[in-house]
Protein backbone atom coordinates (compact mmCIF):
# COMPACT_ATOMS: atom_id res chain seq x y z
CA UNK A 1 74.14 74.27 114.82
CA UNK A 2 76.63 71.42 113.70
CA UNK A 3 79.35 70.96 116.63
CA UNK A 4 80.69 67.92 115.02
CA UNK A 5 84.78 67.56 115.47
CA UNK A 6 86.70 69.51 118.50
CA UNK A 7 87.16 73.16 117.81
CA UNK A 8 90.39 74.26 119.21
CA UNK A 9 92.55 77.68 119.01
CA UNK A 10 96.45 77.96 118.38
CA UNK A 11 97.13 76.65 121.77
CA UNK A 12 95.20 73.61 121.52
CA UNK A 13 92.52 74.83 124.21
CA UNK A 14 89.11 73.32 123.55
CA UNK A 15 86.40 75.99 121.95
CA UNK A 16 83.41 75.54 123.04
CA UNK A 17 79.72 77.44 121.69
CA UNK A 18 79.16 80.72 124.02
CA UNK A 19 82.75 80.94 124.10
CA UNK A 20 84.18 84.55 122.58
CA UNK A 21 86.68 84.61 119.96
CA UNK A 22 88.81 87.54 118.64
CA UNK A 23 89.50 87.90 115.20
CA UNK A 24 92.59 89.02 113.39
CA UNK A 25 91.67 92.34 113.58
CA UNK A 26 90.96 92.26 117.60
CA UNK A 27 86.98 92.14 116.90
CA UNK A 28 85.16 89.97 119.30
CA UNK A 29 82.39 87.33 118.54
CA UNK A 30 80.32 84.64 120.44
CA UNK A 31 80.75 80.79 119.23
CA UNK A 32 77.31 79.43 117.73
CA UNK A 33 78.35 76.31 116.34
CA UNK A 34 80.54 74.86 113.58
CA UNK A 35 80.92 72.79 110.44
CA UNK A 36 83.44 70.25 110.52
CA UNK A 37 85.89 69.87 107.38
CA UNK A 38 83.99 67.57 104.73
CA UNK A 39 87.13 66.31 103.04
CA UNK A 40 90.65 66.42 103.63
CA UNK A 41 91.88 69.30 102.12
CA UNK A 42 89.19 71.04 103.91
CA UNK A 43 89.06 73.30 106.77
CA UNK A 44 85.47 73.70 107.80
CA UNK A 45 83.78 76.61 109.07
CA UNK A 46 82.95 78.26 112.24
CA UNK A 47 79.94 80.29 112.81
CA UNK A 48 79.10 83.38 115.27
CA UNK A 49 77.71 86.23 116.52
CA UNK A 50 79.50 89.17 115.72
CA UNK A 51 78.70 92.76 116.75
CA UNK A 52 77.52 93.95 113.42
CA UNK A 53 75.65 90.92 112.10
CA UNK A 54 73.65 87.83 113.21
CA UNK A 55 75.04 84.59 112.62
CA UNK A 56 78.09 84.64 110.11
CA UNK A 57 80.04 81.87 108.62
CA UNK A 58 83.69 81.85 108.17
CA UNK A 59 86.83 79.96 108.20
CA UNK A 60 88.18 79.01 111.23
CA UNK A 61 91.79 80.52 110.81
CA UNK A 62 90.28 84.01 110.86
CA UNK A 63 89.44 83.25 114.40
CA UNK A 64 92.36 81.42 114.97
CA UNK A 65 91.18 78.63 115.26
CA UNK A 66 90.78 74.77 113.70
CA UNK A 67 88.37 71.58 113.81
CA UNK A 68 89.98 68.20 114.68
CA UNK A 69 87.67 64.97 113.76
């Protein structure tokens, strides 16, 4: 997995992979990695482990969530 950039949530705590996440609709996941935003305008992704699937990929705000460079 990519881990390039800091992930951080709203509070500016550090993210890091294995950590769990809750989603805007209180669903839990696992960290696996993430994309880091490829231009400015960007946000990047973050991928994990959800309940009902694999590995997913979505933006980080679901999560909420963000990737500093």
């Amino acid at each position: 997995m990519y881990t390039e950039g800091v992930l951080k949530n709203s509070e500016g705590k550090v993210i890091n992979v294995g950590d769990e996440v809750i989603d805007f609709r209180g669903e839990k996941a696992i960290v696996k990695g993430w994309i880091a935003p490829y231009k400015v305008n960007s946000t990047g992704r973050v991928i994990v482990k959800t309940k009902e699937f694999n590995e997913m990929e979505y933006f980080p705000s679901v999560y909420g969530l963000h990737i500093e460079i």
